[in-house]
Protein backbone atom coordinates (compact mmCIF):
# COMPACT_ATOMS: atom_id res chain seq x y z
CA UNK A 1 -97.09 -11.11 123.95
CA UNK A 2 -95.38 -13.89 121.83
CA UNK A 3 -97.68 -12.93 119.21
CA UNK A 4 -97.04 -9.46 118.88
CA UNK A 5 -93.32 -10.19 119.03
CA UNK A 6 -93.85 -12.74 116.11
CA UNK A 7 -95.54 -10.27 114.27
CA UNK A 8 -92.95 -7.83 114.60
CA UNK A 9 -90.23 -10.42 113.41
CA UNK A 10 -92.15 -11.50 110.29
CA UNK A 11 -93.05 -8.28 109.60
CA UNK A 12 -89.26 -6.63 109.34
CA UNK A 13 -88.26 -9.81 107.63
CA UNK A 14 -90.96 -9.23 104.77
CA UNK A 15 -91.15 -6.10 104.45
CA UNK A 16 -87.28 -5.84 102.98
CA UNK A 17 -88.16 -8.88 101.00
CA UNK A 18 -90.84 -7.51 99.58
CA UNK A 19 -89.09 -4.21 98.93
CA UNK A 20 -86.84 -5.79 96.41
CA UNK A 21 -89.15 -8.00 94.82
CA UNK A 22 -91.37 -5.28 93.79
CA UNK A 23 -88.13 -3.13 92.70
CA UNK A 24 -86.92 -6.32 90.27
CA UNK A 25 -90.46 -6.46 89.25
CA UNK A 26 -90.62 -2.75 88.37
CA UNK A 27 -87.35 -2.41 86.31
CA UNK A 28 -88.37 -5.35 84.55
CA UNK A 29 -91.64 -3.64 83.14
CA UNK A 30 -90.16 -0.22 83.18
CA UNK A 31 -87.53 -0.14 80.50
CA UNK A 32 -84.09 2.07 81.52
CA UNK A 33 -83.06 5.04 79.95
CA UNK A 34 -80.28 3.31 78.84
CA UNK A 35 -82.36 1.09 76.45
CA UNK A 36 -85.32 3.42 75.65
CA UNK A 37 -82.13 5.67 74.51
CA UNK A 38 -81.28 2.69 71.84
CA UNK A 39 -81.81 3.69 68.20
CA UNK A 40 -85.12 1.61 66.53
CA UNK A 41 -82.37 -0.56 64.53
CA UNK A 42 -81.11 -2.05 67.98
CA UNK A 43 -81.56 -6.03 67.72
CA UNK A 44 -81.01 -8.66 70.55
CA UNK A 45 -81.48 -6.23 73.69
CA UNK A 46 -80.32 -8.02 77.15
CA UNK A 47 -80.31 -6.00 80.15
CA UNK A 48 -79.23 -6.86 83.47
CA UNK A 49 -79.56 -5.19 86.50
CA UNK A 50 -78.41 -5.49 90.22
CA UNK A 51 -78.64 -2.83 93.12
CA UNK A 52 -81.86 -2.13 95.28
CA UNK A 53 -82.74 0.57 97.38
CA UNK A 54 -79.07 1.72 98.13
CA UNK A 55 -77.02 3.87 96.05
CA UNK A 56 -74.52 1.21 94.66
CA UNK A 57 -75.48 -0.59 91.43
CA UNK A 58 -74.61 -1.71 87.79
CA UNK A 59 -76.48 -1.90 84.96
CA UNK A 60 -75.44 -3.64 81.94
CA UNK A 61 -77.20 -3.83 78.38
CA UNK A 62 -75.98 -5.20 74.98
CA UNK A 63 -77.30 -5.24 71.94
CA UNK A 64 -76.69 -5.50 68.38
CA UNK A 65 -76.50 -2.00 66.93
CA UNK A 66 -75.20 -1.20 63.03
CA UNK A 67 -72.17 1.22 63.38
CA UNK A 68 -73.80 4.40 62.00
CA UNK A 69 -76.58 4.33 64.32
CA UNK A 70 -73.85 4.18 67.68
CA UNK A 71 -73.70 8.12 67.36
CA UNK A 72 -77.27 8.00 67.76
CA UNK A 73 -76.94 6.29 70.78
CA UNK A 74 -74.12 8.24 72.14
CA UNK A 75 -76.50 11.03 71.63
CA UNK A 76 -79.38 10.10 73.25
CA UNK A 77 -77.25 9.18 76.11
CA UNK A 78 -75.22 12.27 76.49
CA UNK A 79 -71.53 10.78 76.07
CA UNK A 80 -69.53 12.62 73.95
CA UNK A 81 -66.12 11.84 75.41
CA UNK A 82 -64.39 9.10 73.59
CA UNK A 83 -61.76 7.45 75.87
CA UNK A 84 -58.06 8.76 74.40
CA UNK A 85 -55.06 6.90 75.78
CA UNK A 86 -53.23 10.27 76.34
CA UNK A 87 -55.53 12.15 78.05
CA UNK A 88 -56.82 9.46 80.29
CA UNK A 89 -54.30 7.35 81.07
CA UNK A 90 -54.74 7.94 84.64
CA UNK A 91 -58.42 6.63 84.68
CA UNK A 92 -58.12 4.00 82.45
CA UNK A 93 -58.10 1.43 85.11
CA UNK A 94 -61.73 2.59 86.44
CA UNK A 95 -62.88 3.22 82.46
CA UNK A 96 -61.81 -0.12 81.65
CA UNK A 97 -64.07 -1.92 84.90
CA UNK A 98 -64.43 -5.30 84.82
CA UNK A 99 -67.74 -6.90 86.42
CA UNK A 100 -67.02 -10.20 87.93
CA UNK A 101 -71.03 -11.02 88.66
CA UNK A 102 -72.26 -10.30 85.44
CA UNK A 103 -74.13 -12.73 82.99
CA UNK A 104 -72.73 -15.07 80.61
CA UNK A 105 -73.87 -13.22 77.63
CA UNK A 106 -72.13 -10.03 78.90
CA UNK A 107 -68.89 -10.12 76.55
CA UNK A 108 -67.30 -6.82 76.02
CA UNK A 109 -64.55 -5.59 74.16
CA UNK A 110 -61.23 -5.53 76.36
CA UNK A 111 -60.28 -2.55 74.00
CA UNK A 112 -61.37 1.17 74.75
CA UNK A 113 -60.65 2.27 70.77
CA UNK A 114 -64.92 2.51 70.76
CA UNK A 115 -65.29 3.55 74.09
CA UNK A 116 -67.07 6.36 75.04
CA UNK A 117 -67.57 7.90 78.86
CA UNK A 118 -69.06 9.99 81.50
CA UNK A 119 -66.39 10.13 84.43
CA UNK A 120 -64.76 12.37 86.15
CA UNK A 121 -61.58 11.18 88.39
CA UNK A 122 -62.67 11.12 92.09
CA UNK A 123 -66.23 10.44 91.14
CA UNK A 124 -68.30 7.02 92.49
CA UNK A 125 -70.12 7.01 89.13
CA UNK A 126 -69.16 5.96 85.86
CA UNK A 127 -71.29 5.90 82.53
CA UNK A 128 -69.85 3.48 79.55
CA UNK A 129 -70.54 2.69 75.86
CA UNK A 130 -68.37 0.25 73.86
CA UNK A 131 -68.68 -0.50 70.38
CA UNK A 132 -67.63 -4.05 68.92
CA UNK A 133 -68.44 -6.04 65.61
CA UNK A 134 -72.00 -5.04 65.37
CA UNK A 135 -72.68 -5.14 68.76
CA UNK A 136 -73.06 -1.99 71.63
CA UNK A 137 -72.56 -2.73 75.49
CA UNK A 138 -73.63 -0.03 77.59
CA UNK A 139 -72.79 -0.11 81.15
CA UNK A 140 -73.27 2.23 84.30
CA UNK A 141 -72.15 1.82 87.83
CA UNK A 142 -72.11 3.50 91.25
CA UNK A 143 -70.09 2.91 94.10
């Protein structure tokens, strides 16, 4: 009996474990759409990733990217609303997310002049490009 209850126990601790190790192994071989959307000229690619098997997550990726290719990018990605301060004023809070956890590397513009979106107000999902100095930062989140 003590075995089968051992079992059990070991068995619903690893299997979660084991869940998301083979997810962070899989998007770490698989690239996202957001970087197999990147332009051929894209430099210095770092990605980072964190979620699991539940619907909140963020993704971040930055890279350096020469100015006439970002319309490429926006492109490829679908965004073709570029954040205005008169129109979205009331969203700008939520466009303008800051992500607390994220890596040291991740250093985006504060400004939303180059900032280009997927959001609609009410919605738990929100789809961001910035442009800065050479350098893209895409980054999508659901919550």
């Amino acid at each position: 009996m003590k075995l089968t209850k051992r079992g059990c126990l070991l068995s619903g601790c690893l299997t979660p474990i084991l869940a998301i190790a083979f997810s962070i192994i899989i998007s770490s071989l698989i690239p996202s759409a957001a970087r197999k959307a990147l332009p051929s000229s894209a430099r210095n690619i770092q990605e980072h990733y964190i979620g699991g098997f539940h619907p909140d997550f963020v993704r971040l990726l930055k890279a350096e990217l020469p100015e006439e290719d970002l319309s490429t990018y926006l492109s490829n990605l679908n965004l073709t609303v570029k954040y205005d301060p008169e129109i979205h004023s009331k969203i700008k809070s939520t466009i303008n997310i800051r992500y607390g956890d994220a890596p040291n590397w991740w250093d985006e513009p504060h400004s939303l002049d180059q900032c280009y979106f997927d959001y609609t107000q009410g919605d738990e999902y929100l789809k961001r490009v910035k442009w800065k100095n050479g350098w893209v930062y895409f980054s999508v989140t659901s919550w």
